[in-house]
N, C-alpha and C. Protein backbone atom coordinates (compact mmCIF):
# COMPACT_ATOMS: atom_id res chain seq x y z
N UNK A 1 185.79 129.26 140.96
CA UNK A 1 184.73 130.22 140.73
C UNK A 1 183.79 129.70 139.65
N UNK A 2 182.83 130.19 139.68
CA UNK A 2 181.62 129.48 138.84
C UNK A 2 180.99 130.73 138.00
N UNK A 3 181.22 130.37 136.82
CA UNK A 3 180.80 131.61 135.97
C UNK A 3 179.59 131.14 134.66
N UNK A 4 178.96 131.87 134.30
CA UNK A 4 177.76 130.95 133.31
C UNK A 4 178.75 130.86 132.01
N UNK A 5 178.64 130.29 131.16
CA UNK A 5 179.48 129.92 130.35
C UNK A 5 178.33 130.84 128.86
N UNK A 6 178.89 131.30 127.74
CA UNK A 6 179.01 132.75 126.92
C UNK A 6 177.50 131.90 126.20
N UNK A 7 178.38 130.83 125.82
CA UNK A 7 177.80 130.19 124.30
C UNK A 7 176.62 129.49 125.13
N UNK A 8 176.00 129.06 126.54
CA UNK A 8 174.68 128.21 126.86
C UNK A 8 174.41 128.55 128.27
N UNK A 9 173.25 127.86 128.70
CA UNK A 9 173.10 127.90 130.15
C UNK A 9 173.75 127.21 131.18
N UNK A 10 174.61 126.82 130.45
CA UNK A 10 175.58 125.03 131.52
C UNK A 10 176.49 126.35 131.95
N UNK A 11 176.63 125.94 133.61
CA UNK A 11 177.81 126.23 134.44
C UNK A 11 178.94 125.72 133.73
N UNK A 12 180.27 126.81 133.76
CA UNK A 12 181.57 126.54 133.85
C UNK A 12 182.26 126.39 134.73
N UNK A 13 182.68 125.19 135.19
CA UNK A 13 183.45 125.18 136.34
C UNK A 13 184.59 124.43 136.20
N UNK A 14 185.92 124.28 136.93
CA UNK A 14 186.98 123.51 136.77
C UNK A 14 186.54 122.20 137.59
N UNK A 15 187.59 121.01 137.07
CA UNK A 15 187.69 119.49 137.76
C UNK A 15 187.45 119.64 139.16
N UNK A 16 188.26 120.66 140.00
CA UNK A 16 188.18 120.50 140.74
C UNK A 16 186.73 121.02 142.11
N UNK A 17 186.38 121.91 141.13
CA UNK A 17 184.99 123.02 141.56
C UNK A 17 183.84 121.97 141.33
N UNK A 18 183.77 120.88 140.00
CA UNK A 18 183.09 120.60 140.17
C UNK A 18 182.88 119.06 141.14
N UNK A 19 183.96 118.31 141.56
CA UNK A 19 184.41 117.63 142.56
C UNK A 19 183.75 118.01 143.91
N UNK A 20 183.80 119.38 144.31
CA UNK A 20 183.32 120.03 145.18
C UNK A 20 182.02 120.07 145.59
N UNK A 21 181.43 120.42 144.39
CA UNK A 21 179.91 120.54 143.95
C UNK A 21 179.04 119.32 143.82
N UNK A 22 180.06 118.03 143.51
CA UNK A 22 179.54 116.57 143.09
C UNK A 22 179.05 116.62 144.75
N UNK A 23 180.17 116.61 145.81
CA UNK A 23 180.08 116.12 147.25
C UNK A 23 179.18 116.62 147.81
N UNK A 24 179.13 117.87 147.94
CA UNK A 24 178.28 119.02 148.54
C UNK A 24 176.23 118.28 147.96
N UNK A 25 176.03 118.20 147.02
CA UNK A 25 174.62 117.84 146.30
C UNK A 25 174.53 116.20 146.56
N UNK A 26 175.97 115.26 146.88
CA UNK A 26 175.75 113.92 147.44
C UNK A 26 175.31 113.81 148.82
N UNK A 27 176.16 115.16 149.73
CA UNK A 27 175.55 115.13 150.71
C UNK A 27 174.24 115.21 151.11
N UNK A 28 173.58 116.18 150.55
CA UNK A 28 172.27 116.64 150.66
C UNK A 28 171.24 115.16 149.81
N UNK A 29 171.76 114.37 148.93
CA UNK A 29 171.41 113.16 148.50
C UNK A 29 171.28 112.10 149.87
N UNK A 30 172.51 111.65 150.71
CA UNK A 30 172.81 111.09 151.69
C UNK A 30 171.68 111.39 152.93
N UNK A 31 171.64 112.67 153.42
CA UNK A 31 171.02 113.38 154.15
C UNK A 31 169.39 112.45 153.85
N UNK A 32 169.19 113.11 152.75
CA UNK A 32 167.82 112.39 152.39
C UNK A 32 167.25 110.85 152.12
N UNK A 33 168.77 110.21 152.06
CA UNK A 33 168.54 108.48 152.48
C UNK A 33 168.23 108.49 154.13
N UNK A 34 168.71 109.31 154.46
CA UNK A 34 168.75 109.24 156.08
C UNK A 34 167.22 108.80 156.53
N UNK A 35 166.80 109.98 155.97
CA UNK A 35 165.29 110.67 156.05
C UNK A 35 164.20 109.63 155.97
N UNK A 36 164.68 108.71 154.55
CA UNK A 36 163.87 107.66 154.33
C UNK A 36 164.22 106.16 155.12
N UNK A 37 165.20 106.21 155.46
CA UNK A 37 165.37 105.21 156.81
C UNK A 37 164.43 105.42 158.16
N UNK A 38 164.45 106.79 158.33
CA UNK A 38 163.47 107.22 159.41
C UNK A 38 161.97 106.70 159.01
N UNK A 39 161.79 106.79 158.03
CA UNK A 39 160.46 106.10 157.69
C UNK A 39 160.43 104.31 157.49
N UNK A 40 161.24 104.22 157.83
CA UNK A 40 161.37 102.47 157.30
C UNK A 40 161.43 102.57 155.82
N UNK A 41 161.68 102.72 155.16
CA UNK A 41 162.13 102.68 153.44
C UNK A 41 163.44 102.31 153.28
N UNK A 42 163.54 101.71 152.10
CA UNK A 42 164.89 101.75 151.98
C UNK A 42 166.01 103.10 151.68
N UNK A 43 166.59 103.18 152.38
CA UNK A 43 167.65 104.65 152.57
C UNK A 43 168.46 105.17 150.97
N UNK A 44 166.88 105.49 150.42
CA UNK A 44 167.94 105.65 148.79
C UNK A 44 167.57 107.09 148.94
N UNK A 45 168.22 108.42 148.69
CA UNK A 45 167.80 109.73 148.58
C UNK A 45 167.98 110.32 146.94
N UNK A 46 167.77 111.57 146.13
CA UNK A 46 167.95 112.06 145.28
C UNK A 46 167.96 113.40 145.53
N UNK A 47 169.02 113.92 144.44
CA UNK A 47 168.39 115.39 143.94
C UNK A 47 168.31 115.52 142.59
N UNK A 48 167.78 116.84 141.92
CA UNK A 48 168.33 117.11 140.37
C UNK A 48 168.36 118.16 140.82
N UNK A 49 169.67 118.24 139.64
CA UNK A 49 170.35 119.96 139.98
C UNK A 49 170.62 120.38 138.71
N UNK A 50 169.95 121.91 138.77
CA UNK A 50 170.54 122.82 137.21
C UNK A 50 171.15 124.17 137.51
N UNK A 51 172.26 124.58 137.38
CA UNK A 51 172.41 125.54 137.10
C UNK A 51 173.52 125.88 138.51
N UNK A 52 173.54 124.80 139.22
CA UNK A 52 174.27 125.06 140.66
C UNK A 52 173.36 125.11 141.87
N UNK A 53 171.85 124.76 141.23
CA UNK A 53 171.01 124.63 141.97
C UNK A 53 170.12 123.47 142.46
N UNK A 54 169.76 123.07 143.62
CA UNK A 54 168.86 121.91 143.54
C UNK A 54 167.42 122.34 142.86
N UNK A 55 166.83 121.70 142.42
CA UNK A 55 165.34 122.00 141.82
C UNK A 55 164.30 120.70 142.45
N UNK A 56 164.99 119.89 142.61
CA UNK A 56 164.24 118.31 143.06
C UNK A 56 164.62 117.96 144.31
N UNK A 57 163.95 116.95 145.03
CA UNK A 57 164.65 116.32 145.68
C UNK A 57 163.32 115.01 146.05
N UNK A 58 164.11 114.44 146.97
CA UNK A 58 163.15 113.02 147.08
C UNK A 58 164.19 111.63 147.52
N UNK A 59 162.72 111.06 148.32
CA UNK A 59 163.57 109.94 148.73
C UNK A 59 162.80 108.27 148.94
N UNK A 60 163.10 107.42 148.90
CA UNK A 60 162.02 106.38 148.81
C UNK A 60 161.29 106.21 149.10
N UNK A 61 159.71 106.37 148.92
CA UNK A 61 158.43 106.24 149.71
C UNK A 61 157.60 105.35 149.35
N UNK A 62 158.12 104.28 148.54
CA UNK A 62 157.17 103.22 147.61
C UNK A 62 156.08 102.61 149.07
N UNK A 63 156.80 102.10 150.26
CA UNK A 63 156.14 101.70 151.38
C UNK A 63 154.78 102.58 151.88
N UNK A 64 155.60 103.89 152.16
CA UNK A 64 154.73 104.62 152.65
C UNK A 64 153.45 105.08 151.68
N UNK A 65 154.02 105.20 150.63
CA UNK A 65 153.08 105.34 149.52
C UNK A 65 151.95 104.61 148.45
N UNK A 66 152.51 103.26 149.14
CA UNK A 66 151.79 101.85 148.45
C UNK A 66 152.28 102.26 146.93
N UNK A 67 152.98 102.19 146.53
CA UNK A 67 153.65 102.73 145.24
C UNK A 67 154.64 102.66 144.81
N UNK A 68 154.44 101.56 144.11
CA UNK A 68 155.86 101.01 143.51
C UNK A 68 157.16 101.68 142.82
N UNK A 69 156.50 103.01 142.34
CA UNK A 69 157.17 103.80 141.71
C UNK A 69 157.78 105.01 142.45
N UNK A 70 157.40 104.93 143.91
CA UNK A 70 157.98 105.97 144.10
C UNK A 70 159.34 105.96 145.03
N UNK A 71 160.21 105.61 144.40
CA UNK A 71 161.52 105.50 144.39
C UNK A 71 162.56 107.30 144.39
N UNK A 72 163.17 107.10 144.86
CA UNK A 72 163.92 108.18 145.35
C UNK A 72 164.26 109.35 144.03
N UNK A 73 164.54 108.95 142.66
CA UNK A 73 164.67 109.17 141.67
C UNK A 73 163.53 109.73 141.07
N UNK A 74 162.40 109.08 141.01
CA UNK A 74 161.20 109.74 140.44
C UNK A 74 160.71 111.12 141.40
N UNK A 75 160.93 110.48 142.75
CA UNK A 75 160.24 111.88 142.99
C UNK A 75 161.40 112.93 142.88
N UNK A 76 162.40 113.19 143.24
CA UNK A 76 163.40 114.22 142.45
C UNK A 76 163.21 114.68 141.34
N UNK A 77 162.97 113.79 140.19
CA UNK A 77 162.63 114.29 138.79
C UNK A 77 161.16 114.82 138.96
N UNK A 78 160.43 113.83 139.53
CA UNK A 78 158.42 114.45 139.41
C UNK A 78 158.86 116.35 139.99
N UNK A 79 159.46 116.35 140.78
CA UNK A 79 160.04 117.39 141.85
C UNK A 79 160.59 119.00 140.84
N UNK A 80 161.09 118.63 139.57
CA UNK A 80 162.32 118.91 139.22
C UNK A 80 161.33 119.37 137.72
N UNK A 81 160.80 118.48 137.53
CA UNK A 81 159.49 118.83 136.72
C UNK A 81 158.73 119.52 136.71
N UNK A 82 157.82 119.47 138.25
CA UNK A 82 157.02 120.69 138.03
C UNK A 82 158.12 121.68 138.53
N UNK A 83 158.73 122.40 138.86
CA UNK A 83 159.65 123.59 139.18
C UNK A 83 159.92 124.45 137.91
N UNK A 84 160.28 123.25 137.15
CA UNK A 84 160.78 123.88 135.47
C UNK A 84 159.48 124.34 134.71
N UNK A 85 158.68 122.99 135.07
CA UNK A 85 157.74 123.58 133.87
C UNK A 85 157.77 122.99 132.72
N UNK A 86 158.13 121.82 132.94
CA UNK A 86 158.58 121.13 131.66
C UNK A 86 158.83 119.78 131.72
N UNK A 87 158.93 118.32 131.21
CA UNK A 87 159.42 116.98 131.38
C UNK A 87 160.94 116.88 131.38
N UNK A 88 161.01 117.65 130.18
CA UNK A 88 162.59 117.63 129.55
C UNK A 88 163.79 117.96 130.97
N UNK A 89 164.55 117.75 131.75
CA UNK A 89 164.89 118.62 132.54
C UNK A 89 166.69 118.55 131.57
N UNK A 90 166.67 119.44 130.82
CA UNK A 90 168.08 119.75 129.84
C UNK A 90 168.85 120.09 131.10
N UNK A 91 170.26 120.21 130.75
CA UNK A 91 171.26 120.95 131.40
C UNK A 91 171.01 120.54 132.90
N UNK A 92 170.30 119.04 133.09
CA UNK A 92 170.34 118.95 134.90
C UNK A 92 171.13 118.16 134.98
N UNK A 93 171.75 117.63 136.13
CA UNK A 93 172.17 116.10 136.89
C UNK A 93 171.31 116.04 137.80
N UNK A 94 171.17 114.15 137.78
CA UNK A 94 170.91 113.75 139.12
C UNK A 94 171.94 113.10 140.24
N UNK A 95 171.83 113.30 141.03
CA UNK A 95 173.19 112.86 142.68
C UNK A 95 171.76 111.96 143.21
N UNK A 96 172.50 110.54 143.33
CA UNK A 96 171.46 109.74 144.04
C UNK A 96 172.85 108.48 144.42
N UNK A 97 172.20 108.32 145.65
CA UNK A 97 173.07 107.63 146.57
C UNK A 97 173.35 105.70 146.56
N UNK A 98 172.23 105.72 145.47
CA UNK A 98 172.08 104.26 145.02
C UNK A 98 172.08 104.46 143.12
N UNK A 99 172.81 103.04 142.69
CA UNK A 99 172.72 103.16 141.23
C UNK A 99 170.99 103.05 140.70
N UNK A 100 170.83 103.95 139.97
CA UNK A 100 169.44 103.73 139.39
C UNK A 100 169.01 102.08 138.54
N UNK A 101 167.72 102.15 139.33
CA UNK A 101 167.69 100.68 138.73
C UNK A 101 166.57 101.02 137.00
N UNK A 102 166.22 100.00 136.64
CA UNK A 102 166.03 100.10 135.35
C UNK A 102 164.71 101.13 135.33
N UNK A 103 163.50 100.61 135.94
CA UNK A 103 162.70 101.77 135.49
C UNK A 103 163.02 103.46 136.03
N UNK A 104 164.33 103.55 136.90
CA UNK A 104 164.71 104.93 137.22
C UNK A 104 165.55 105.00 136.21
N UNK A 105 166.35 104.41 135.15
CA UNK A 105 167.18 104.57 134.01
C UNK A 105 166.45 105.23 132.99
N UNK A 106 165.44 104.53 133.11
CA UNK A 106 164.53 104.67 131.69
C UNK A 106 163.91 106.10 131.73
N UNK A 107 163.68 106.22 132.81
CA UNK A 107 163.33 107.71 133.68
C UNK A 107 164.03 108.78 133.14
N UNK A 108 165.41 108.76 133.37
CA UNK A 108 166.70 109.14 133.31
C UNK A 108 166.33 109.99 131.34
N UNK A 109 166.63 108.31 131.07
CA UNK A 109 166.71 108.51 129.57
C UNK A 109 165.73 109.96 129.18
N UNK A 110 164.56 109.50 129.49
CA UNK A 110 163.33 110.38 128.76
C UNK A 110 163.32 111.71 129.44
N UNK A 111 163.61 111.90 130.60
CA UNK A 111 163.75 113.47 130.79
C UNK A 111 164.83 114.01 130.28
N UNK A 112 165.72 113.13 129.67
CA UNK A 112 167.08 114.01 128.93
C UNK A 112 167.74 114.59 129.79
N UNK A 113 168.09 113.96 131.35
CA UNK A 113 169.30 114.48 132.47
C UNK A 113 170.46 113.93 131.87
N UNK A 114 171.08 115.31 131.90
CA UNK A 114 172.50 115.18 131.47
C UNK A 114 173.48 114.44 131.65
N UNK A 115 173.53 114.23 132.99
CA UNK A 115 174.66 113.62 133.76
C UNK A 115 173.74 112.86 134.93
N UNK A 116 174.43 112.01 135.30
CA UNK A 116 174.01 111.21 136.16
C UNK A 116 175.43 110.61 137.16
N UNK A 117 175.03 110.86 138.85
CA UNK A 117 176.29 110.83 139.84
C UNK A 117 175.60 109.93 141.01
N UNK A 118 176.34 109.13 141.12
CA UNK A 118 175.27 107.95 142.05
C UNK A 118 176.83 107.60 143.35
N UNK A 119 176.34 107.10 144.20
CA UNK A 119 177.44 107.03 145.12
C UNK A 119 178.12 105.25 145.29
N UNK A 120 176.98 104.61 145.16
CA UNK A 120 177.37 102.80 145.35
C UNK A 120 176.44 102.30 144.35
N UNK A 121 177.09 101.20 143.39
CA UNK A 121 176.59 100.31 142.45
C UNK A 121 175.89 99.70 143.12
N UNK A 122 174.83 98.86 142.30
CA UNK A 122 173.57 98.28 142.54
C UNK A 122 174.30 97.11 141.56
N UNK A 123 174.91 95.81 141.86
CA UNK A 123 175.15 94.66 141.53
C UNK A 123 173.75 93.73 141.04
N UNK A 124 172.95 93.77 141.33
CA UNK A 124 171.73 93.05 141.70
C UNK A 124 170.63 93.91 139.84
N UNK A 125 170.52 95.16 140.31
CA UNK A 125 169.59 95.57 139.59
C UNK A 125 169.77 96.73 139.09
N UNK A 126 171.36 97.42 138.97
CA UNK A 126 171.96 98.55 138.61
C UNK A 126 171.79 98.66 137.50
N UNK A 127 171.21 100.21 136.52
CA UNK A 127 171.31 100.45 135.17
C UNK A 127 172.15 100.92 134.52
N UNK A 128 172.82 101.38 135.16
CA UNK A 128 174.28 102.43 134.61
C UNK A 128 175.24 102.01 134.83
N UNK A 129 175.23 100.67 134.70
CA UNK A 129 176.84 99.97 134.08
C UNK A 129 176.84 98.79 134.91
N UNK A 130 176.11 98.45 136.18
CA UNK A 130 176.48 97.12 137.16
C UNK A 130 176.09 95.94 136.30
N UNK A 131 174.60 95.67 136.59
CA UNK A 131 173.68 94.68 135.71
C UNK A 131 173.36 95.02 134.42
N UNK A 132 173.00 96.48 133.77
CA UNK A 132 172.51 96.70 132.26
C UNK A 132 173.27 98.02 132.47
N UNK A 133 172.84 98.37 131.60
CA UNK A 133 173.73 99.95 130.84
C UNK A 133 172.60 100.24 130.08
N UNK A 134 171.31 100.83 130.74
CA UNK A 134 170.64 101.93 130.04
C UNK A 134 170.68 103.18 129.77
N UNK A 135 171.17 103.66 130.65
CA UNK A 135 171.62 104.99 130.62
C UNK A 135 172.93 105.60 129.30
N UNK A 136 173.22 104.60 128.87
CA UNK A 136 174.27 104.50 127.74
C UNK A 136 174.28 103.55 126.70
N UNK A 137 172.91 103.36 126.66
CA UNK A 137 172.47 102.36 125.09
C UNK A 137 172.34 103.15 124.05
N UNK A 138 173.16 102.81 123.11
CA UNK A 138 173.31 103.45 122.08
C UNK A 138 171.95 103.46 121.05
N UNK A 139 171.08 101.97 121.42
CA UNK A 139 169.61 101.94 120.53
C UNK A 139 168.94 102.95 121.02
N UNK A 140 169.06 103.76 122.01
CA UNK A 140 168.23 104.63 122.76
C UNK A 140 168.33 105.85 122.16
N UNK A 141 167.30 107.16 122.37
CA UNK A 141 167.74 108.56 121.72
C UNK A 141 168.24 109.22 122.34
N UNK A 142 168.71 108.94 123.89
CA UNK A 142 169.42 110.15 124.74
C UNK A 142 170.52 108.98 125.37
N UNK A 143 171.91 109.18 126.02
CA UNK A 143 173.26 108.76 126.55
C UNK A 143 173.00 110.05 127.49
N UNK A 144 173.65 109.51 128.96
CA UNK A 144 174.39 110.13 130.10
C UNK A 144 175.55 110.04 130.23
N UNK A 145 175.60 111.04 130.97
CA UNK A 145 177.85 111.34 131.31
C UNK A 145 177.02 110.56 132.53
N UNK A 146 178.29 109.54 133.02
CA UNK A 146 177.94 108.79 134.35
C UNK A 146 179.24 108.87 135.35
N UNK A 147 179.19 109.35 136.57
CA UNK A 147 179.75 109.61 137.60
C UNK A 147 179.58 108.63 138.64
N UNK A 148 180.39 108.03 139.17
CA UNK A 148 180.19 107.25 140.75
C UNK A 148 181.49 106.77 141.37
N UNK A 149 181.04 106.21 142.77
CA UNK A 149 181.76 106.82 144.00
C UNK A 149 182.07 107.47 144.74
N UNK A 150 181.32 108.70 144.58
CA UNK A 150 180.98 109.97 145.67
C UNK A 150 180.05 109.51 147.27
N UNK A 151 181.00 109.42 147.58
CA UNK A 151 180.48 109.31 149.55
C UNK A 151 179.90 107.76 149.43
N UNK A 152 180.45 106.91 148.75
CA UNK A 152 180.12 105.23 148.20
C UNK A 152 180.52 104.36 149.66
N UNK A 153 181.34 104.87 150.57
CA UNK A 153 181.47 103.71 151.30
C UNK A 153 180.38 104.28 152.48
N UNK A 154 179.79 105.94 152.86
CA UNK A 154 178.68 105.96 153.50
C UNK A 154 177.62 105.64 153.09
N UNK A 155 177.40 105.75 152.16
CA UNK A 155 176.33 105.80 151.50
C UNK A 155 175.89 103.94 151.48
N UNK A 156 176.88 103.28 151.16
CA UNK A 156 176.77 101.51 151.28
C UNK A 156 176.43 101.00 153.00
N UNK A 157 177.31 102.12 153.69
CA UNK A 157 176.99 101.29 154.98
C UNK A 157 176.14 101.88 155.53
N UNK A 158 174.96 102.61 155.00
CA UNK A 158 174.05 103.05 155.46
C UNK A 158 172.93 101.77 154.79
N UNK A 159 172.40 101.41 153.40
CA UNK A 159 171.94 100.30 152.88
C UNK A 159 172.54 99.33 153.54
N UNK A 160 173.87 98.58 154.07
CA UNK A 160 174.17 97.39 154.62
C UNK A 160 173.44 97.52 155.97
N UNK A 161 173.44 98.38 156.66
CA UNK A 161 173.21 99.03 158.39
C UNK A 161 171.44 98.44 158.17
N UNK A 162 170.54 98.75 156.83
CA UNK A 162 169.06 99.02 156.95
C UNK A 162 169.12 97.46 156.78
N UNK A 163 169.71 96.68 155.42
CA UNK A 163 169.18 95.39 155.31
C UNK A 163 169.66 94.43 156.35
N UNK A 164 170.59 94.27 157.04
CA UNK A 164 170.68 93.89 158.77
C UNK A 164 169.92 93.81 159.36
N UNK A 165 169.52 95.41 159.45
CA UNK A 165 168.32 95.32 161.00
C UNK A 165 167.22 94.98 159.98
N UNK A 166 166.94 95.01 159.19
CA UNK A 166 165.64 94.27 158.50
C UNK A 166 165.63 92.91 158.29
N UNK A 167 167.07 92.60 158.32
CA UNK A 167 166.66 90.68 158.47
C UNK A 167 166.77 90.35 159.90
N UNK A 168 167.39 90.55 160.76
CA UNK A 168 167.25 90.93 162.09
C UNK A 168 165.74 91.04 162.79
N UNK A 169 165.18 91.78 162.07
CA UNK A 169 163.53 92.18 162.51
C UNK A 169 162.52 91.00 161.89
N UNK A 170 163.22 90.66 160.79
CA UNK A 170 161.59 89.67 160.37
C UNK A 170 162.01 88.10 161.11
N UNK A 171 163.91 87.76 161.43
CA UNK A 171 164.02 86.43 162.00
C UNK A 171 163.10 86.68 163.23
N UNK A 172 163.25 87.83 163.88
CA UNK A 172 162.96 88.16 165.40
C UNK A 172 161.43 87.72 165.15
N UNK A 173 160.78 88.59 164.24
CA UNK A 173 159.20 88.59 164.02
C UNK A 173 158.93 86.78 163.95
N UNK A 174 159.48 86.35 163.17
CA UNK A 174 159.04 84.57 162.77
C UNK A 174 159.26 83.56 164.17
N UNK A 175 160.35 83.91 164.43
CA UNK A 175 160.84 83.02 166.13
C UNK A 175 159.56 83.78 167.11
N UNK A 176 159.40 84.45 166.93
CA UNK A 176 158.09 84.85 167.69
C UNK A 176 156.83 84.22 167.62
N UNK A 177 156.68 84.69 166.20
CA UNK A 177 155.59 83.37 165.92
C UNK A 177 155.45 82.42 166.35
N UNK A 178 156.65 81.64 165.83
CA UNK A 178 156.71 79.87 166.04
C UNK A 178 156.27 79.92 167.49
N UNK A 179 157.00 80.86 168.35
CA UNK A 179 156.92 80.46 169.47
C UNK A 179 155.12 80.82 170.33
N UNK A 180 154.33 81.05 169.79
CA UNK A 180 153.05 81.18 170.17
C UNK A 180 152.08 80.78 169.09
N UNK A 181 152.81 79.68 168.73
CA UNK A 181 152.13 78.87 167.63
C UNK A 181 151.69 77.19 168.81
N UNK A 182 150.32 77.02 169.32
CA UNK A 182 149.95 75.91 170.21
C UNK A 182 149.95 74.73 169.34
């Protein structure tokens, strides 16, 4: 059961309620990688959630958007931002299905999200513990509680499934070429 807690606005919930709650807001994260596969993007989704609630959501549109920044993470937070009314988003998490890479860390940092729940490490360009640890630099003025492995082996073979058929598509595209090259 989920009860508001006396002394703040943070939900009280047990290990296991909130286990529940991690999956349930990864799904709806997952869902929305889906979304951005349908667009040709890379299949990263987000939410931010306060209170037991989503307030954000978003999913990679840098392609569609000519915009480097708009990564699955920002628009959840841009999302999550205007709703509140505010930059700060206190007392939120974000559930995102890929590890945040550095300028979504830094992101992280400055809106002051509480917690942070990601489903598969980012080896390559991960901020929250793979490649750097921004999200938990102590030179910094804000630290995250960091969560991962929630729905990590769908959530990976959905990114393995996109970069396949995307190398798949550009060998196909080049052998094409060559081949109507006189």
């Amino acid at each position: 059961m989920i009860e508001p807690s006396s002394e703040n606005s943070l939900l009280t919930v047990s290990t296991e309620e909130q286990s529940q709650l991690d999956l349930a807001f990864m799904q709806r994260a997952f869902e929305l990688a889906q979304q951005a596969e349908q667009h040709d993007e890379i299949p990263v989704g987000a939410v931010v959630v306060h209170q037991g609630k989503i307030i954000g959501e978003g999913f990679n549109q840098s392609i569609m958007l000519n915009d480097p920044s708009s990564h699955a993470e920002m628009n959840a937070i841009r999302q999550a931002g205007e709703f509140i009314h505010n930059y700060r988003l206190l007392d939120c998490t974000l559930y995102v299905t890929l590890e945040p890479c550095p300028m979504c860390a830094g992101l992280l940092v400055h809106s002051r999200i509480n917690r942070l729940v990601y489903a598969c490490s980012d080896l390559k360009t991960g901020a929250a513990g793979s490649a750097f640890n921004l999200v938990n630099n102590p030179q910094l003025n804000h630290q995250l509680e960091v969560h991962s492995g929630i729905l990590q082996e769908e959530c990976s073979q959905l990114l393995s499934s996109f970069f396949k058929r995307r190398r798949k598509e550009k060998k196909q595209a080049k052998q094409a070429a060559n081949n109507t090259v006189i």
